[in-house]
PDB file of N, CA and C in Angstrom:
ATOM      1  N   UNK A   1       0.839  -1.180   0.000  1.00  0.00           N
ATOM      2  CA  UNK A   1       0.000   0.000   0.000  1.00  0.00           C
ATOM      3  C   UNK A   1       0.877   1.234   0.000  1.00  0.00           C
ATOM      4  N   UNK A   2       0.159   2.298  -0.884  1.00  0.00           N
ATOM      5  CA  UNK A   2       1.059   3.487  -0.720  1.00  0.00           C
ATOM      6  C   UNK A   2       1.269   3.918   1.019  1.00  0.00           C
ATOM      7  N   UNK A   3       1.907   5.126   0.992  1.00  0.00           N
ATOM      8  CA  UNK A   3       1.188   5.803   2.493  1.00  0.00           C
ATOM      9  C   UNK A   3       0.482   6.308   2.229  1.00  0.00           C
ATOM     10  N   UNK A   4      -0.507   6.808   3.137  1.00  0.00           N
ATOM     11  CA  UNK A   4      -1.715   7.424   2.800  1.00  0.00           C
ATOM     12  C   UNK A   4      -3.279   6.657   3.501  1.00  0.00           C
ATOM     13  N   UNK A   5      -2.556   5.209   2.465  1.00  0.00           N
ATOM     14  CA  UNK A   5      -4.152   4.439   1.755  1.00  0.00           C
ATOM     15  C   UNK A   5      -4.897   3.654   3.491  1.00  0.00           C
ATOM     16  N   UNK A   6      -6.403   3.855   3.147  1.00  0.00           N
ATOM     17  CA  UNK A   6      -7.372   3.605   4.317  1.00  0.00           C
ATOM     18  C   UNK A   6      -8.177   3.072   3.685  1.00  0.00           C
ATOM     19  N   UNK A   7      -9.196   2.509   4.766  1.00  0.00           N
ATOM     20  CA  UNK A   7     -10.605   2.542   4.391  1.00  0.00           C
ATOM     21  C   UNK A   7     -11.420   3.070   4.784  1.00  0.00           C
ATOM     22  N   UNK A   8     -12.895   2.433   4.366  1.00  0.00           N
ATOM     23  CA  UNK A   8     -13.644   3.082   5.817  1.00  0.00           C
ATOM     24  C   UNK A   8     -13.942   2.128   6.634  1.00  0.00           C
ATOM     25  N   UNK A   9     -13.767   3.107   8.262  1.00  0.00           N
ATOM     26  CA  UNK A   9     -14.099   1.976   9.245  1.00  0.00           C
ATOM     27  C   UNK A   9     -15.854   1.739   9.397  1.00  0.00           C
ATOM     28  N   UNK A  10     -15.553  -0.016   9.832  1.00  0.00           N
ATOM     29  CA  UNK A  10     -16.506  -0.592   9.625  1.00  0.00           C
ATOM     30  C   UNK A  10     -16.616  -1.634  10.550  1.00  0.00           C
ATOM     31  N   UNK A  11     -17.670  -2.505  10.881  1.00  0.00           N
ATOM     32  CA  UNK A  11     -17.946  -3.383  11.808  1.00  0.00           C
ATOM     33  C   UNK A  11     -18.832  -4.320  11.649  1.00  0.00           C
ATOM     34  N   UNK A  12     -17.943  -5.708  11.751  1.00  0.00           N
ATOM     35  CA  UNK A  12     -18.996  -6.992  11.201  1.00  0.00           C
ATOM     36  C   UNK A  12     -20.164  -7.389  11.973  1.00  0.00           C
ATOM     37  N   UNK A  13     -21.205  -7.921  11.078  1.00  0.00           N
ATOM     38  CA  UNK A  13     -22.112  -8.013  11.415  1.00  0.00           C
ATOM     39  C   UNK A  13     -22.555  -9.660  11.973  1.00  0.00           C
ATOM     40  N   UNK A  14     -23.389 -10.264  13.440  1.00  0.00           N
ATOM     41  CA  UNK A  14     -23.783 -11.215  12.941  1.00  0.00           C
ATOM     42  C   UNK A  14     -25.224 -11.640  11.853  1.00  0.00           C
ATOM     43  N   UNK A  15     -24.734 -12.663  11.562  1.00  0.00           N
ATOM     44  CA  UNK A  15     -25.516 -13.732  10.534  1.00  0.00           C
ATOM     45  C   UNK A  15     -26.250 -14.591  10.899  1.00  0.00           C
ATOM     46  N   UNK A  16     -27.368 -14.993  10.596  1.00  0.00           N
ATOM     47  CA  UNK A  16     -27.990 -15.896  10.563  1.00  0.00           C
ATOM     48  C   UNK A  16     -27.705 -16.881   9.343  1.00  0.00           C
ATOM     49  N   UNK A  17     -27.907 -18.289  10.477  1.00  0.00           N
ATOM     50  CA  UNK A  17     -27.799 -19.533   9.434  1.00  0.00           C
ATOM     51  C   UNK A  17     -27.784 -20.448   9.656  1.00  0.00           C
ATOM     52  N   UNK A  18     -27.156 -21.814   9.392  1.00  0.00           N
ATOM     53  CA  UNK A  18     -26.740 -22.987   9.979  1.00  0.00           C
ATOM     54  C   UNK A  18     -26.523 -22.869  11.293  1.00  0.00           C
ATOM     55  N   UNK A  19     -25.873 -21.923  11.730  1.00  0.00           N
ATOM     56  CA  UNK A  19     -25.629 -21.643  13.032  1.00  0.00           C
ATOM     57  C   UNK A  19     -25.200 -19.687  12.614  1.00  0.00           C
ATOM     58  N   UNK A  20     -25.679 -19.020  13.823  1.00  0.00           N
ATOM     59  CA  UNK A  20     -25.516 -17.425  14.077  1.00  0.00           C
ATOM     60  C   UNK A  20     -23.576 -17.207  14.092  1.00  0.00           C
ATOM     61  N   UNK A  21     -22.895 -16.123  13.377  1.00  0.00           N
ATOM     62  CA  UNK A  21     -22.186 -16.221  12.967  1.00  0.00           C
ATOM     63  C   UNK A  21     -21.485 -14.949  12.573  1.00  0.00           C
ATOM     64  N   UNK A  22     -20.411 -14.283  13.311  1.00  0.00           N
ATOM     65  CA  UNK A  22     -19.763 -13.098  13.150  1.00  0.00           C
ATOM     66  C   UNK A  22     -18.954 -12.836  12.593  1.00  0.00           C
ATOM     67  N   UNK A  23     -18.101 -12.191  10.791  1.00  0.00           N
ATOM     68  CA  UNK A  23     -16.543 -12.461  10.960  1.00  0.00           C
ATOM     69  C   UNK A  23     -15.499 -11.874  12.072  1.00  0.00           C
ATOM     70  N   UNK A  24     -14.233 -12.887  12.145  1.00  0.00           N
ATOM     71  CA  UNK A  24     -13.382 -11.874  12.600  1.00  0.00           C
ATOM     72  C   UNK A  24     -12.325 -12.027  12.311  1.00  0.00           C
ATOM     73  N   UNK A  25     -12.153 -10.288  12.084  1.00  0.00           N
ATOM     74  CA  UNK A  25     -11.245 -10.254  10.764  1.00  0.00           C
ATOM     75  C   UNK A  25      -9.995  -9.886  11.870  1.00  0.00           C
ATOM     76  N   UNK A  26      -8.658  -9.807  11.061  1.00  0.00           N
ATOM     77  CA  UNK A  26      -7.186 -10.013  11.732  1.00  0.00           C
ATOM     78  C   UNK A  26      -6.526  -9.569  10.826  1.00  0.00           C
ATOM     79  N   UNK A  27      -5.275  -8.516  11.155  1.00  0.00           N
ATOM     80  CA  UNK A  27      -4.009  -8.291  10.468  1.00  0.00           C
ATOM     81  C   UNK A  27      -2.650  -8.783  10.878  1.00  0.00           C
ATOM     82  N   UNK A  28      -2.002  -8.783   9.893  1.00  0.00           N
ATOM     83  CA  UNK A  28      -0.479  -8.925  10.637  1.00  0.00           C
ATOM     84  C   UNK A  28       0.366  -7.935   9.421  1.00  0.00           C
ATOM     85  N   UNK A  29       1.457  -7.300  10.237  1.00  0.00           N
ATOM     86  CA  UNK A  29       1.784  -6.293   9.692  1.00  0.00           C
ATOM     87  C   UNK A  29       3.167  -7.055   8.688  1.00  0.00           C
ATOM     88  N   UNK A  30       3.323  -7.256   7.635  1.00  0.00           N
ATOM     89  CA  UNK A  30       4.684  -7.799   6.950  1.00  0.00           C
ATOM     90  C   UNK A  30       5.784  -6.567   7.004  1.00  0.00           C
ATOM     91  N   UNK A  31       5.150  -5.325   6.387  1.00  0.00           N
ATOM     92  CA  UNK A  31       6.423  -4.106   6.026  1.00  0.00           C
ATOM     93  C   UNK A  31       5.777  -3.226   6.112  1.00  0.00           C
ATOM     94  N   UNK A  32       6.725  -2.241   6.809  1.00  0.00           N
ATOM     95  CA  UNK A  32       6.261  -0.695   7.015  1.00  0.00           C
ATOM     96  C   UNK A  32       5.595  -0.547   8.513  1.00  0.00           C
ATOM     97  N   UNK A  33       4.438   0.044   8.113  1.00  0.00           N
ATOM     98  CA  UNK A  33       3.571   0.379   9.758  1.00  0.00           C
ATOM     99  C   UNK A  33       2.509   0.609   9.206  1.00  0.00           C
ATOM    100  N   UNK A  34       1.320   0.530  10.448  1.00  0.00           N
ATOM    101  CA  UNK A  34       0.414   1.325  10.067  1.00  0.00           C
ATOM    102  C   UNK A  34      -0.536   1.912  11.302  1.00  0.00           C
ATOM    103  N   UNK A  35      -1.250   2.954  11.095  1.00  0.00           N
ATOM    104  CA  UNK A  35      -2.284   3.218  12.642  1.00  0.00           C
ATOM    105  C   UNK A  35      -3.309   2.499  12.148  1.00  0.00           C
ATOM    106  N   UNK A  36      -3.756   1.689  13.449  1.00  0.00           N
ATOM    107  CA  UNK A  36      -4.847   1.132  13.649  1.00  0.00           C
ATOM    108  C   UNK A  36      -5.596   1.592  14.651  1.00  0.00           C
ATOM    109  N   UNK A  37      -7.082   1.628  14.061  1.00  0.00           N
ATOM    110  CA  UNK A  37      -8.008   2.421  14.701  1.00  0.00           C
ATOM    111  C   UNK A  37      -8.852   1.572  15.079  1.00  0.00           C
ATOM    112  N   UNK A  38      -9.220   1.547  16.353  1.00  0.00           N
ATOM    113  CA  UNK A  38     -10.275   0.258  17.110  1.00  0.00           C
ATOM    114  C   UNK A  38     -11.387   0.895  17.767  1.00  0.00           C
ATOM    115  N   UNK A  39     -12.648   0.542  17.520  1.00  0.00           N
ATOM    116  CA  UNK A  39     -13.777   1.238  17.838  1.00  0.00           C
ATOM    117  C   UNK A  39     -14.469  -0.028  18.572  1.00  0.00           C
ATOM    118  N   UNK A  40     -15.043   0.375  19.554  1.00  0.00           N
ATOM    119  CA  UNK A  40     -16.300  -0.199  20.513  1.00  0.00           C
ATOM    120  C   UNK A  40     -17.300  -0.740  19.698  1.00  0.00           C
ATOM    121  N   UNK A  41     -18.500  -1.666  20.521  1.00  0.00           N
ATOM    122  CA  UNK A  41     -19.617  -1.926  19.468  1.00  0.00           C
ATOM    123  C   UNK A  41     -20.579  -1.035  19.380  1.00  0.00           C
ATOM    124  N   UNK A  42     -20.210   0.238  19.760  1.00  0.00           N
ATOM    125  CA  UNK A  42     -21.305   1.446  19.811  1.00  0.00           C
ATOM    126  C   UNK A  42     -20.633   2.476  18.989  1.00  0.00           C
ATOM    127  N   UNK A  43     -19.528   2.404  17.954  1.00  0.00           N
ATOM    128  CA  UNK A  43     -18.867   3.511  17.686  1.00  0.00           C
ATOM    129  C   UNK A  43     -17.733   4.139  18.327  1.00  0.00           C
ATOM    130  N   UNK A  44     -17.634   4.135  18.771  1.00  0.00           N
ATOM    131  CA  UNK A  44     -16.847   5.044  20.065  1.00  0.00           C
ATOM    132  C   UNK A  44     -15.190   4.528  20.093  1.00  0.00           C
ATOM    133  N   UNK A  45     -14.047   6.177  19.313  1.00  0.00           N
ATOM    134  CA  UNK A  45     -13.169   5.139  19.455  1.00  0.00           C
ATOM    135  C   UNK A  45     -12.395   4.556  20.777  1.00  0.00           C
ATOM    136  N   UNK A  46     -11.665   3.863  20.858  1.00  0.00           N
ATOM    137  CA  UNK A  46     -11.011   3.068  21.751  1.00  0.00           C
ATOM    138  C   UNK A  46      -9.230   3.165  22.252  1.00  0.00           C
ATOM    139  N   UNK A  47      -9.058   2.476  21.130  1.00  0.00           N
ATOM    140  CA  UNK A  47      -7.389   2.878  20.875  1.00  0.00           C
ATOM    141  C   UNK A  47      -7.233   3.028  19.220  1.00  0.00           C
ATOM    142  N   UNK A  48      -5.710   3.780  19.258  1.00  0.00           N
ATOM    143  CA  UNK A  48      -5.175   3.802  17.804  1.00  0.00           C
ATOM    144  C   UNK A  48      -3.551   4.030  18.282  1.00  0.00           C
ATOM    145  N   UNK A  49      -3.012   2.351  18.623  1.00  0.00           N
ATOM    146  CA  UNK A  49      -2.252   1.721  18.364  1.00  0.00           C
ATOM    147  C   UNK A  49      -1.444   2.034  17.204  1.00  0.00           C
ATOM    148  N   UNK A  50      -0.095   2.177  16.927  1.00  0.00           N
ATOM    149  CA  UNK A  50       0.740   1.616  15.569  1.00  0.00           C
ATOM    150  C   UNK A  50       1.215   0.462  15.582  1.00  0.00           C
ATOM    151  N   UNK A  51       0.909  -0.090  14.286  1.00  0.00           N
ATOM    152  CA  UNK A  51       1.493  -1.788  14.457  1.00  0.00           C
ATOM    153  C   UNK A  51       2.615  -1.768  13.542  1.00  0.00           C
ATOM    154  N   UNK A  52       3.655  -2.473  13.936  1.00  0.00           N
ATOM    155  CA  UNK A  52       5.266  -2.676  13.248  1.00  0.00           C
ATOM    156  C   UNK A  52       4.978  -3.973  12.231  1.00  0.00           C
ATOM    157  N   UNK A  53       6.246  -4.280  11.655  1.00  0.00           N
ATOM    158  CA  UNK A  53       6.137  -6.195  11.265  1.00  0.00           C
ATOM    159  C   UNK A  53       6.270  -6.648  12.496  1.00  0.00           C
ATOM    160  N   UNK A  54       5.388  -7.826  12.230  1.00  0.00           N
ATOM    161  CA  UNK A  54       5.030  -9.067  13.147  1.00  0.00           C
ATOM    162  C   UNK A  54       4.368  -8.216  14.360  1.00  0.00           C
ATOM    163  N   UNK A  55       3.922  -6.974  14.229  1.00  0.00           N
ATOM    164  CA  UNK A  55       2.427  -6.857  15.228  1.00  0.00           C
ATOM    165  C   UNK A  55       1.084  -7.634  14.081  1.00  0.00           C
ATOM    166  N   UNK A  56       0.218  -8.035  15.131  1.00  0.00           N
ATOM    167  CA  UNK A  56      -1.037  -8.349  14.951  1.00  0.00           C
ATOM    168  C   UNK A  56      -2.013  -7.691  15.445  1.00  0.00           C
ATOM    169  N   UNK A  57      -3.048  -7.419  14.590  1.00  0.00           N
ATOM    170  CA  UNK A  57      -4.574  -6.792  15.326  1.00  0.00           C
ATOM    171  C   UNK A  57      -6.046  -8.150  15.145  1.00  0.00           C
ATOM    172  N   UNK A  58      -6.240  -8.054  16.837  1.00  0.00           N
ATOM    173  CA  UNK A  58      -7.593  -9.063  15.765  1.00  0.00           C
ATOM    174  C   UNK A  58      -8.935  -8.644  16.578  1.00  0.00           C
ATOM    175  N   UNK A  59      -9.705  -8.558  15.776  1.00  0.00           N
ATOM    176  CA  UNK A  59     -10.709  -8.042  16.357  1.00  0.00           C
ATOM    177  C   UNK A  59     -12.564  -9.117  16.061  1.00  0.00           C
ATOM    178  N   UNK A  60     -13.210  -8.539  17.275  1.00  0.00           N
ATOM    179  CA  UNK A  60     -14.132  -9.780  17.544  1.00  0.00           C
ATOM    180  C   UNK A  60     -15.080  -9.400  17.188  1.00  0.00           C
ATOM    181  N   UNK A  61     -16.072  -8.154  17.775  1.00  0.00           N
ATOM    182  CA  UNK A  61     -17.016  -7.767  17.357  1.00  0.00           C
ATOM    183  C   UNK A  61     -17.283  -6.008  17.176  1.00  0.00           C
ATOM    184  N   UNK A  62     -16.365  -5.034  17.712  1.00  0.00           N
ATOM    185  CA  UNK A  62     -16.176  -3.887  17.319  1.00  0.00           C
ATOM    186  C   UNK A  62     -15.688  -3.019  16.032  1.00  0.00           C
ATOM    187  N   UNK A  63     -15.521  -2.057  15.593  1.00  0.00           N
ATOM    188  CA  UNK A  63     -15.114  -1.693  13.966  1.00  0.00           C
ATOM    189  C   UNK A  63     -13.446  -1.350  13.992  1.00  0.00           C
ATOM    190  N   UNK A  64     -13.190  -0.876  13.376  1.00  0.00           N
ATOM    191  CA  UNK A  64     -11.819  -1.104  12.742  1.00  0.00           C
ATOM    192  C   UNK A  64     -11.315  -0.360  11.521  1.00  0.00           C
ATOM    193  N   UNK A  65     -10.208   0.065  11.058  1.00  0.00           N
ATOM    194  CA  UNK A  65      -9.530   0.433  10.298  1.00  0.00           C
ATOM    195  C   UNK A  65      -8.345   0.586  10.124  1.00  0.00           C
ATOM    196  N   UNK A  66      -7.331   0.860   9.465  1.00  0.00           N
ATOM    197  CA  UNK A  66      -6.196   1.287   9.349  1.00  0.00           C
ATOM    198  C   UNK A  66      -5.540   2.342   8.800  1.00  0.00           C
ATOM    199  N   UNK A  67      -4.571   3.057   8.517  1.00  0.00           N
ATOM    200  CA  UNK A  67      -3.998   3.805   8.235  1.00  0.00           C
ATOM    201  C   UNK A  67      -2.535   3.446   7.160  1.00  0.00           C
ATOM    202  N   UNK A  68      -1.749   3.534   6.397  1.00  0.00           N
ATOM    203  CA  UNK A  68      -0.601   3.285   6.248  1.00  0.00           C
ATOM    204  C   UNK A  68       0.254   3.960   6.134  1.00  0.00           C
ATOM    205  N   UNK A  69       1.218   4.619   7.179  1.00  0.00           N
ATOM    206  CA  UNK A  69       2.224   5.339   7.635  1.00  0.00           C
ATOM    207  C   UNK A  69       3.503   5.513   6.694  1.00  0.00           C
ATOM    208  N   UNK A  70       3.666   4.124   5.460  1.00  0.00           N
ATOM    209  CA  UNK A  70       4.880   4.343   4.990  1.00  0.00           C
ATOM    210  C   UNK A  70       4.514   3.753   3.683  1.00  0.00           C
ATOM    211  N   UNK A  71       5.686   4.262   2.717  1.00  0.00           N
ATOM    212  CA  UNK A  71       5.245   3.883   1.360  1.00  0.00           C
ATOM    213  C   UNK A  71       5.317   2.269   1.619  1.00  0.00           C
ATOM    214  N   UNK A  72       4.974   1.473   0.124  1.00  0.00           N
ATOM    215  CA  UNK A  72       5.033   0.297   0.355  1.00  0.00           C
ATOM    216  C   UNK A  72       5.073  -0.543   1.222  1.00  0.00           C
ATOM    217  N   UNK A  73       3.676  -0.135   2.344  1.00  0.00           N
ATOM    218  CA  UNK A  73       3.772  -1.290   3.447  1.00  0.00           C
ATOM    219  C   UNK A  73       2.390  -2.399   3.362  1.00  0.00           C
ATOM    220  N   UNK A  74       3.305  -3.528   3.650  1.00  0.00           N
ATOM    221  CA  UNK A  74       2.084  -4.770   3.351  1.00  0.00           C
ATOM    222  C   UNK A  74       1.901  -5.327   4.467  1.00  0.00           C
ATOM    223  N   UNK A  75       0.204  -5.419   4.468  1.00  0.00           N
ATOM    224  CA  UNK A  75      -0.342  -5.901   5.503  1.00  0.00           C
ATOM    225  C   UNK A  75      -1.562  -7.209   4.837  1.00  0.00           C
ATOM    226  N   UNK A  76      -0.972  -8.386   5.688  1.00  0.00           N
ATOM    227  CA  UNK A  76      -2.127  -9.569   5.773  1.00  0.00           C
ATOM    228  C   UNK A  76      -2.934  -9.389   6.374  1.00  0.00           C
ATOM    229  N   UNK A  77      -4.253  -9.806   5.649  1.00  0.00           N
ATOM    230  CA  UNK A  77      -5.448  -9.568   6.210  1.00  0.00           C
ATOM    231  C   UNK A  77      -6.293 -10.670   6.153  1.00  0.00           C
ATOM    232  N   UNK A  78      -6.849 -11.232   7.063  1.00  0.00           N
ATOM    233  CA  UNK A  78      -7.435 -12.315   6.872  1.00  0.00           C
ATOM    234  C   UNK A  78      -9.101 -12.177   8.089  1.00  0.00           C
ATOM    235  N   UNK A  79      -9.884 -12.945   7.477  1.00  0.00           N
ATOM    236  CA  UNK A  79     -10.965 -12.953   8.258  1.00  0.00           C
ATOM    237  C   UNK A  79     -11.696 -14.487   8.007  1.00  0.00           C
ATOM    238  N   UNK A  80     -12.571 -14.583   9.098  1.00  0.00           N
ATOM    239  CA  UNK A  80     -13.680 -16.169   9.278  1.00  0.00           C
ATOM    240  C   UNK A  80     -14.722 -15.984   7.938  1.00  0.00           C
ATOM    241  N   UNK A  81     -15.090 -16.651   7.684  1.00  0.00           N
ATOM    242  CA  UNK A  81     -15.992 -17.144   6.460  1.00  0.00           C
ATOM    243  C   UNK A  81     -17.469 -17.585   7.080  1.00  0.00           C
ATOM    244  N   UNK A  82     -18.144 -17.895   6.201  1.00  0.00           N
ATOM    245  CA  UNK A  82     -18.172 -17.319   4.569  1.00  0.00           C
ATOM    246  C   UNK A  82     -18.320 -16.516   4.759  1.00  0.00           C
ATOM    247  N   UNK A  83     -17.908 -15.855   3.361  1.00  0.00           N
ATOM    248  CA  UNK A  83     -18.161 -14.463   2.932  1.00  0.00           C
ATOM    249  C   UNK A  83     -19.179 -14.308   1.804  1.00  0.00           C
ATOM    250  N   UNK A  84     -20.077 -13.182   2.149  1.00  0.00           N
ATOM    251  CA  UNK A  84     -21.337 -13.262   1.331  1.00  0.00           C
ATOM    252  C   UNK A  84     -21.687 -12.088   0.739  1.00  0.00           C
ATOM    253  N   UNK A  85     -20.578 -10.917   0.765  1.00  0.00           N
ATOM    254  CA  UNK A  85     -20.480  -9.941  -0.019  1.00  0.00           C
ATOM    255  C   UNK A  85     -20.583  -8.384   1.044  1.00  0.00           C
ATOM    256  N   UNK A  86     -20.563  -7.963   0.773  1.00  0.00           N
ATOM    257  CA  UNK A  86     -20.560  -6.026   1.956  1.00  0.00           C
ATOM    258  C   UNK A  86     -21.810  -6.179   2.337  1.00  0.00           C
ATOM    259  N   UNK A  87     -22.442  -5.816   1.703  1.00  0.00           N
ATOM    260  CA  UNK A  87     -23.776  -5.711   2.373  1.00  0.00           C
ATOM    261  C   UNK A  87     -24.430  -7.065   3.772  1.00  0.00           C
ATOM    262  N   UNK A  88     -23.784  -8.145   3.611  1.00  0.00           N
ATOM    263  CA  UNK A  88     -24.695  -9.047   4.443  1.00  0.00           C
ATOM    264  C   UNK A  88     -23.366  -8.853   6.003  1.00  0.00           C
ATOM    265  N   UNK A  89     -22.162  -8.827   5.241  1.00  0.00           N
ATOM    266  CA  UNK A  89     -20.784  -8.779   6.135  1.00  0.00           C
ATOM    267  C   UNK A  89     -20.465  -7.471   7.076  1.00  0.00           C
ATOM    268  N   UNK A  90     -21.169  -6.218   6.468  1.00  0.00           N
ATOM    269  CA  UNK A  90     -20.274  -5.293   7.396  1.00  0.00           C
ATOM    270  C   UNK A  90     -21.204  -4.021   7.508  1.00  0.00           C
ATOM    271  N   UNK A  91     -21.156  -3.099   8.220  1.00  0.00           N
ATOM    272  CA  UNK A  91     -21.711  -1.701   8.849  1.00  0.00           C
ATOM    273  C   UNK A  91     -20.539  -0.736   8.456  1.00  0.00           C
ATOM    274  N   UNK A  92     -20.671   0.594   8.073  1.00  0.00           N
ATOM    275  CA  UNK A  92     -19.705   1.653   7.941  1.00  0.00           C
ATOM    276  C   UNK A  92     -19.546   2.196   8.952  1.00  0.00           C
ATOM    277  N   UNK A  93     -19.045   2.988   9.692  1.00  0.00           N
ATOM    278  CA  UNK A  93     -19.006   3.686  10.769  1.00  0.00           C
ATOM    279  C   UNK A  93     -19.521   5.166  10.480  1.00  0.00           C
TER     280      UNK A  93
END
């Protein structure tokens, strides 16, 4: 990612289904840095942490975002399944 690049923060939703069902999504930082922004399940932020390589963020049921502090920094991102597209998965802040 350049520096600069964000998203918008947002917060997963549960699901109904086979069984009731939340993602949760997780980073790990490979290169560079970035601010991470951690919000409550009411909005409200919390902390905004910087994560190095080999910090991790994982989050359960509150919103989230990031920041990227330096040119070319890569961050893994991974989250629980399925995935069923924006609209069924997530809230904007």
């Amino acid at each position: 990612m350049r520096q600069g690049t964000t998203f918008r923060p947002h917060q997963h939703v549960w699901k109904d289904g086979p069984k009731t069902i939340i993602a949760q999504e997780s980073w790990v930082v490979i290169h560079g840095s970035v601010r991470c922004t951690l919000y409550d399940i009411d909005g409200a932020i919390l902390a905004e942490p910087i994560l190095y390589p080999g910090d991790a963020s994982f989050t359960l049921q509150g919103g989230h975002n990031y920041l990227a502090l330096e040119a070319e920094t890569i961050v893994y991102e991974y989250k629980t399944g399925p995935y069923e597209g924006q609209q069924k998965d997530k809230v904007f802040l």
